[in-house]
Protein backbone atom coordinates (compact mmCIF):
# COMPACT_ATOMS: atom_id res chain seq x y z
CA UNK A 1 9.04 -3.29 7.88
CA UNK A 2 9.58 -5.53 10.86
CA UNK A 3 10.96 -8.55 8.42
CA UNK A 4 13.29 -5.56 5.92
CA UNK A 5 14.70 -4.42 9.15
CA UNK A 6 15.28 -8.25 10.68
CA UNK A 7 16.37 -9.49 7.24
CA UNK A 8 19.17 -6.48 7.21
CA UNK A 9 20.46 -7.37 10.79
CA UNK A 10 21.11 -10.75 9.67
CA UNK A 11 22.82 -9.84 6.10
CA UNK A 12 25.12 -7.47 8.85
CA UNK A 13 23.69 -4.10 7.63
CA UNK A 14 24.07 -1.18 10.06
CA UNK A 15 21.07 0.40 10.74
CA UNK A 16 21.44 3.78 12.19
CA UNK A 17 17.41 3.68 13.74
CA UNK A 18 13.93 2.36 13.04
CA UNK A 19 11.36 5.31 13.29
CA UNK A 20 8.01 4.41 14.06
CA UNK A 21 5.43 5.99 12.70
CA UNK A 22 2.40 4.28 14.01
CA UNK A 23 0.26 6.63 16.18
CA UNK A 24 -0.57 5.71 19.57
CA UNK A 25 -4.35 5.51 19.29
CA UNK A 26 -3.55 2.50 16.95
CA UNK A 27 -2.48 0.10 19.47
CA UNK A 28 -5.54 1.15 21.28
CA UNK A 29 -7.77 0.82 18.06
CA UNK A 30 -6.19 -2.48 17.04
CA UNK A 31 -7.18 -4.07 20.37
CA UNK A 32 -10.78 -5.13 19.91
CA UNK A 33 -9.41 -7.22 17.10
CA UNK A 34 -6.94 -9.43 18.82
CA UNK A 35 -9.39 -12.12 20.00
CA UNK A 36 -9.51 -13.20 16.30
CA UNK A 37 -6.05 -12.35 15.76
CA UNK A 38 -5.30 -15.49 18.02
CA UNK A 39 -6.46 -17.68 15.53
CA UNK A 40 -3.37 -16.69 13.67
CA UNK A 41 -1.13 -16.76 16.52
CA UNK A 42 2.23 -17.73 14.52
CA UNK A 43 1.64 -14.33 12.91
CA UNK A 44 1.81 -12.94 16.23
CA UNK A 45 4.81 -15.03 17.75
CA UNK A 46 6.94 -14.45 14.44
CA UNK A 47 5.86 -10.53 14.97
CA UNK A 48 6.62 -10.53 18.35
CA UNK A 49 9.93 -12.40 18.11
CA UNK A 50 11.57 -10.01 15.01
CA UNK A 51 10.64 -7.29 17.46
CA UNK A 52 12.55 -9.03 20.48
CA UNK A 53 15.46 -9.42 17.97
CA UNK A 54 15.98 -5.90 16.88
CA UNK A 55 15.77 -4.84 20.44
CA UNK A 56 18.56 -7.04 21.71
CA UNK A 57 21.27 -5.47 18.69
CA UNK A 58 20.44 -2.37 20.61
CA UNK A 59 19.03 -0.08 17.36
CA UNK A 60 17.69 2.91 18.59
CA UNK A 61 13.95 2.95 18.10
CA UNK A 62 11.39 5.77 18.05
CA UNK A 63 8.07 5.57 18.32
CA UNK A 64 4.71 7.70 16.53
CA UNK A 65 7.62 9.69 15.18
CA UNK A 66 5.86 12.69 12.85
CA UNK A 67 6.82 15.24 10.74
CA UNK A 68 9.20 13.04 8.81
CA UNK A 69 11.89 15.13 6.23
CA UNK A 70 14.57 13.86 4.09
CA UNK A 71 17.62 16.32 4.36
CA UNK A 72 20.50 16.64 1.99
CA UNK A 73 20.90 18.78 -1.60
CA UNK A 74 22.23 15.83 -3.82
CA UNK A 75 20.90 13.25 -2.07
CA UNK A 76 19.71 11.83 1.40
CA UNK A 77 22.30 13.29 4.32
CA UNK A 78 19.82 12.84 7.06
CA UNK A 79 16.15 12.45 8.47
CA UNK A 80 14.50 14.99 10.47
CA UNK A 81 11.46 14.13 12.32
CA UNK A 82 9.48 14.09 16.14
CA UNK A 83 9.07 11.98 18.20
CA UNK A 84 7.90 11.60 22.10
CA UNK A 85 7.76 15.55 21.72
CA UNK A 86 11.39 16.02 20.85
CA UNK A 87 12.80 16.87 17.51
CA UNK A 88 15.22 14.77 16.23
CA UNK A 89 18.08 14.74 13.34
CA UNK A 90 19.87 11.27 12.34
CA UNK A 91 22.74 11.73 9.84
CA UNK A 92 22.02 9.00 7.01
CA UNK A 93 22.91 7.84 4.14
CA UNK A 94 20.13 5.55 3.01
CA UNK A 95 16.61 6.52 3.79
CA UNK A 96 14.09 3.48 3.47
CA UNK A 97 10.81 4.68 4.08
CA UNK A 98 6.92 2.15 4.04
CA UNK A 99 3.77 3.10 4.90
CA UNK A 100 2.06 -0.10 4.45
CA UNK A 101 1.22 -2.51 1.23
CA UNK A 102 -1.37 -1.79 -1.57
CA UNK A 103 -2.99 -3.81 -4.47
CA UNK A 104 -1.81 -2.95 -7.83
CA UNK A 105 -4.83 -2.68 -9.54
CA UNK A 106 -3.19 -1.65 -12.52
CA UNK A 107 -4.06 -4.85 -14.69
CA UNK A 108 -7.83 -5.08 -13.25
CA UNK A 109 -8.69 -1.40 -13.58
CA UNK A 110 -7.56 -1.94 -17.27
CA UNK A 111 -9.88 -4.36 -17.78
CA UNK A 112 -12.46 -1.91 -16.49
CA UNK A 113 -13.60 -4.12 -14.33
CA UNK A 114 -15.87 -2.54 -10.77
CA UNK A 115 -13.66 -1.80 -8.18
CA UNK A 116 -14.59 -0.83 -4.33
CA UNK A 117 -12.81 1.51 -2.16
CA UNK A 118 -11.17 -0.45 1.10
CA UNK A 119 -11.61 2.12 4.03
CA UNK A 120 -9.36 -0.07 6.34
CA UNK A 121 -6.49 -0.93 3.91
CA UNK A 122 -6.84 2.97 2.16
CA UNK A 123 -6.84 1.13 -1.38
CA UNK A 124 -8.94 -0.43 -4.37
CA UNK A 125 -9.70 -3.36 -4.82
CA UNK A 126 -11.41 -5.32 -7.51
CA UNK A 127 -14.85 -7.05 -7.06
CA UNK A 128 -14.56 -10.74 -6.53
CA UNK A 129 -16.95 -13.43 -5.66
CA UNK A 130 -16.06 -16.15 -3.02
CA UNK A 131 -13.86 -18.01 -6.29
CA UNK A 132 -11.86 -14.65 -6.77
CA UNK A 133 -13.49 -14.48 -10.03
CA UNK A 134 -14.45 -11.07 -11.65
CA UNK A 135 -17.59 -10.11 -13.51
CA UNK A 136 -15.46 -11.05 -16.59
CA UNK A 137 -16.10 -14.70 -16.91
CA UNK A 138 -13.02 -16.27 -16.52
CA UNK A 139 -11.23 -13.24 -15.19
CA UNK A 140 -10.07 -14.38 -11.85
CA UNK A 141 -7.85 -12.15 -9.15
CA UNK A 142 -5.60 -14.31 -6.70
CA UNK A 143 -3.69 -13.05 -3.95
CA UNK A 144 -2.80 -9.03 -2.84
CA UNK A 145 -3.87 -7.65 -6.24
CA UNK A 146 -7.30 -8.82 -4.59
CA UNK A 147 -6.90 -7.04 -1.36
CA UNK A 148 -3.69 -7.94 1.02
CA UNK A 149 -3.70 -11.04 2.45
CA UNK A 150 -0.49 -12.19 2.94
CA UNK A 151 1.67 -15.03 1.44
CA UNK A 152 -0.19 -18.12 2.25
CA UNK A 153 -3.68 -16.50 2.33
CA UNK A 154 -2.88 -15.78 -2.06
CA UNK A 155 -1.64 -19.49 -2.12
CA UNK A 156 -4.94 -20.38 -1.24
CA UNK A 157 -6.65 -18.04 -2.96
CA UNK A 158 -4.85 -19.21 -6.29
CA UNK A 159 -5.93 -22.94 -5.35
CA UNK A 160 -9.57 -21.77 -5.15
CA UNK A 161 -9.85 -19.83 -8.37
CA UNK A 162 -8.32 -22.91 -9.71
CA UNK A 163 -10.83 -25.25 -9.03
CA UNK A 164 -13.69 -22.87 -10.11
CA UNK A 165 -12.16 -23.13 -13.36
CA UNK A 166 -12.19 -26.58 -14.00
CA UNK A 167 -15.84 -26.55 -12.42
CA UNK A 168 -14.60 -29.18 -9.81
CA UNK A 169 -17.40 -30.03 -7.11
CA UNK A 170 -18.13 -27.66 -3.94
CA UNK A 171 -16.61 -29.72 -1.53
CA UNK A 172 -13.29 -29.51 -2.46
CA UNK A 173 -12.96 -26.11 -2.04
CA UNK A 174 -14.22 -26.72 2.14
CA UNK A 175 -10.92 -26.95 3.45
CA UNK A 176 -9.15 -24.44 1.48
CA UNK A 177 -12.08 -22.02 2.93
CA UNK A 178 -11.21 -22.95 6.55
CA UNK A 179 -7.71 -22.74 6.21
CA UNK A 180 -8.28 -19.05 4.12
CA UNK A 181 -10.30 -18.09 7.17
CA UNK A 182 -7.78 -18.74 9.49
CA UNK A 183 -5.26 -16.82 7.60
CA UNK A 184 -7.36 -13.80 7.29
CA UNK A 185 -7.80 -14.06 11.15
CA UNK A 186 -5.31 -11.78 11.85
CA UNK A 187 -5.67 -9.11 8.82
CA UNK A 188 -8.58 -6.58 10.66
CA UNK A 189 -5.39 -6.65 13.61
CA UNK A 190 -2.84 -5.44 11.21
CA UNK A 191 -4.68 -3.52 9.00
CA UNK A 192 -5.64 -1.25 12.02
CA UNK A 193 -2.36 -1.02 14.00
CA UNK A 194 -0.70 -0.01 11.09
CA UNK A 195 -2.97 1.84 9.05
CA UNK A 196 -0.85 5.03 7.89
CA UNK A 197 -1.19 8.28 9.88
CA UNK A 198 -3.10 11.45 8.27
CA UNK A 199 -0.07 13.19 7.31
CA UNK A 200 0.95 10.46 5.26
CA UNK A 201 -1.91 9.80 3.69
CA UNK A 202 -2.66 13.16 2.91
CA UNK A 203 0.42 15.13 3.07
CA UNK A 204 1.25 18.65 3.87
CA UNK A 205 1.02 21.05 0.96
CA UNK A 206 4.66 21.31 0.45
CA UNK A 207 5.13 17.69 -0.31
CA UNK A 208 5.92 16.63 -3.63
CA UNK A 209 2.97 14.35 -4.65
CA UNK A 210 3.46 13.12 -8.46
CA UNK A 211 7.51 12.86 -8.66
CA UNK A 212 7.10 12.64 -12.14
CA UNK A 213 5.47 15.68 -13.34
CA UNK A 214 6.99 17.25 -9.60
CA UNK A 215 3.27 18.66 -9.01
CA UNK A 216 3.15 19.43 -4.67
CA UNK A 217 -0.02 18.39 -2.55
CA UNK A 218 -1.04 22.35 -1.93
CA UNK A 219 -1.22 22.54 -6.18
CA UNK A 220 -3.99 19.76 -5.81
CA UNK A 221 -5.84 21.29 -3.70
CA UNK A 222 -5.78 24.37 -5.23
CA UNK A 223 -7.17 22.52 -8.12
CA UNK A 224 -10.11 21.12 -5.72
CA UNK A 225 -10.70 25.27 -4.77
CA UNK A 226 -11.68 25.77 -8.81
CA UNK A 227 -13.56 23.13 -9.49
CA UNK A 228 -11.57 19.62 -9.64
CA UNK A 229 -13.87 16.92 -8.87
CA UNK A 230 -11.47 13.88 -9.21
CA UNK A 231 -7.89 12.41 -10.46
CA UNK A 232 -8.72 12.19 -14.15
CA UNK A 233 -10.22 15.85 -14.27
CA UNK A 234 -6.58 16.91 -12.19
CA UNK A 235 -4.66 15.85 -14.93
CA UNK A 236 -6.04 18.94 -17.16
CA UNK A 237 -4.82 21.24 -14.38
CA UNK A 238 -1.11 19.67 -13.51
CA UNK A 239 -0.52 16.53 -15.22
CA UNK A 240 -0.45 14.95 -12.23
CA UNK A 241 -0.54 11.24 -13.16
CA UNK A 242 0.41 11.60 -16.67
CA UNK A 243 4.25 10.75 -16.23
CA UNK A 244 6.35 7.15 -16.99
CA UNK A 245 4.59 5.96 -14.29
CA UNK A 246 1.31 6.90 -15.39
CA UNK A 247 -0.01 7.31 -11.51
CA UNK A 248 1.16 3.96 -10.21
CA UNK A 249 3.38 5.80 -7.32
CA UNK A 250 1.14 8.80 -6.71
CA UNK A 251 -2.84 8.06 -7.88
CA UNK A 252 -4.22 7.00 -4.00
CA UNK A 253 -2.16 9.73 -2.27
CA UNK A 254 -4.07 12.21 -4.94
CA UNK A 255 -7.37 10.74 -4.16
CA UNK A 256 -6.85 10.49 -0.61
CA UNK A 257 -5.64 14.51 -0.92
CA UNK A 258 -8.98 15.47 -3.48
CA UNK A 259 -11.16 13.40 -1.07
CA UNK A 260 -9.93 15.58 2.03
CA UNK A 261 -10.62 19.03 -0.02
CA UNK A 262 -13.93 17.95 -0.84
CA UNK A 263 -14.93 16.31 2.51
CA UNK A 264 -16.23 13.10 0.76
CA UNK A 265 -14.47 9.22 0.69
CA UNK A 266 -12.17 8.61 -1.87
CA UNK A 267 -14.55 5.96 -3.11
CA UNK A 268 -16.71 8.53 -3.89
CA UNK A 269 -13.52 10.86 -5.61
CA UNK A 270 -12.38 7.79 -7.76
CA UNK A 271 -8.73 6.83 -9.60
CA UNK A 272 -6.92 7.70 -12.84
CA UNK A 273 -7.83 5.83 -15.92
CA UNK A 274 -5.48 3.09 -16.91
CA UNK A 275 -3.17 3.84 -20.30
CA UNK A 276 -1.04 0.86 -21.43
CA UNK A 277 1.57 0.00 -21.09
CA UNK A 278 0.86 -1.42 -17.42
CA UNK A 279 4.78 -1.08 -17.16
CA UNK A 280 7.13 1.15 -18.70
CA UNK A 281 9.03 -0.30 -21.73
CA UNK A 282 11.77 1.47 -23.44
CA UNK A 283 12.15 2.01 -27.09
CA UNK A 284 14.60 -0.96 -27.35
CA UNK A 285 12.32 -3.05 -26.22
CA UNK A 286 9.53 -2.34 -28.57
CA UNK A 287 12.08 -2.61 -31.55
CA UNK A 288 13.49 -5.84 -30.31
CA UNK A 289 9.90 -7.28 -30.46
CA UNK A 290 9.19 -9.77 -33.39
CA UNK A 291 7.21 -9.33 -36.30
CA UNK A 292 3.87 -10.52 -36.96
CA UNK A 293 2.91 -11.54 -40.15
């Protein structure tokens, strides 16, 4: 969000506010990890000097802001929210909201291949050896649909799974590793500072979960209170998931919500079975396909 909101400033976008929601206790948590953060250090110094530039054009900033709600009939007319133990209402026309970066899995879960619940990045991701290659020979994941890395960390990544498939020797992959490792320095750092508060992860029960189907977060737990084990199972009691996007948008916030019910990880909960199409296509496009003989 730091680059969106620098990248607006300079395209001359007015921006009303920024409101923080990282809580407190992540600066705090995110410490032990800066050591190795410093091995990354023009992470940090480009970090450091967006923040330095969005302070100067004076935007008003809150901080571990909670309690976030989107105001308005038609549309967006302004954010409510706390923050610093005041309540606060911005009038607003445009409402960007981010709560971090996932993996879309979408593609790999198709191909049914094992996937292993990320406790610090709250996402899937598929297995991979140390070539990015699944346990489909051949199959190889590069980059964030791996796990978020960053830009340069996937470039490397892709180089890697590259020369595993042409079988070239060991050593050539040595100083791709040691460049890889210094780009992942600085991913523990992040991935704790900004790992998402509770409420966001598991909303309140009054949130809309699944826009699609317009099923709430208190109906899924409900569901969890008569016997729903898992995502898959919750699509017999709401059809939660079962809309155009077929769970894309909502499947980790309702595994994160049927893991909280049931007091277990959401590794342990699991994630919707994939239906093609990966992407919605519209009738058009289908007929505009060509013909096989």
């Amino acid at each position: 969000w730091l680059l969106i909101a620098s990248q607006m400033l300079a395209a001359g976008a007015r921006t009303e506010a920024i409101v923080e929601t990282t809580p407190t206790r992540n600066y705090l948590a995110a410490l032990r990890h800066l050591p190795r953060a410093l091995r990354a250090a023009d992470y940090l110094r480009k970090g450091i000097a967006m923040t330095a530039t969005l302070r100067r054009a004076g935007i008003p900033w809150y901080k571990g802001a909670r309690g976030l709600q989107a105001i308005g009939a038609d549309r967006v007319e302004a954010l409510r929210f706390t923050a610093g133990g005041k309540p606060h209402e911005l009038a607003c026309k445009t409402l960007l909201l981010h709560q971090g970066v996932v993996p879309n899995v979408q593609i790999s879960r198709s191909l049914r291949l094992d996937h292993d619940w990320d406790a610090m990045q709250r996402a899937w991701r598929p297995r991979l050896d140390v070539w990015g290659e699944t346990a489909l020979p051949g199959i190889f994941v590069a980059g964030d649909g791996g796990g978020i890395v960053g830009a340069k960390a996937s470039a490397i990544q892709g180089r890697l799974a590259g020369l595993r498939a042409i079988d070239a020797p060991a050593g050539e992959a040595a100083p791709l590793r040691r460049a890889l490792s210094r780009e992942l320095a600085i991913r523990p750092f992040l991935d704790r500072l900004y790992r998402p508060a509770w409420e966001f992860l598991a909303p309140a029960d009054g949130t809309i979960v699944c826009r699609c189907e317009e099923v709430l977060a208190g109906q899924i737990r409900d569901h969890v209170r008569i016997g729903c084990l898992g995502p898959n199972q919750a699509k017999a009691y709401s059809r939660a998931g079962m809309g155009p996007c077929q769970g894309r948008m909502c499947g980790l916030t309702v595994s994160e919500i049927i893991a909280e019910a049931r007091g277990v990880s959401p590794g342990e909960v699991g994630y919707y079975r994939i239906r093609t199409p990966i992407k919605p296509v519209t009738l058009g496009e289908l007929a505009s396909l060509a013909e096989e003989d």
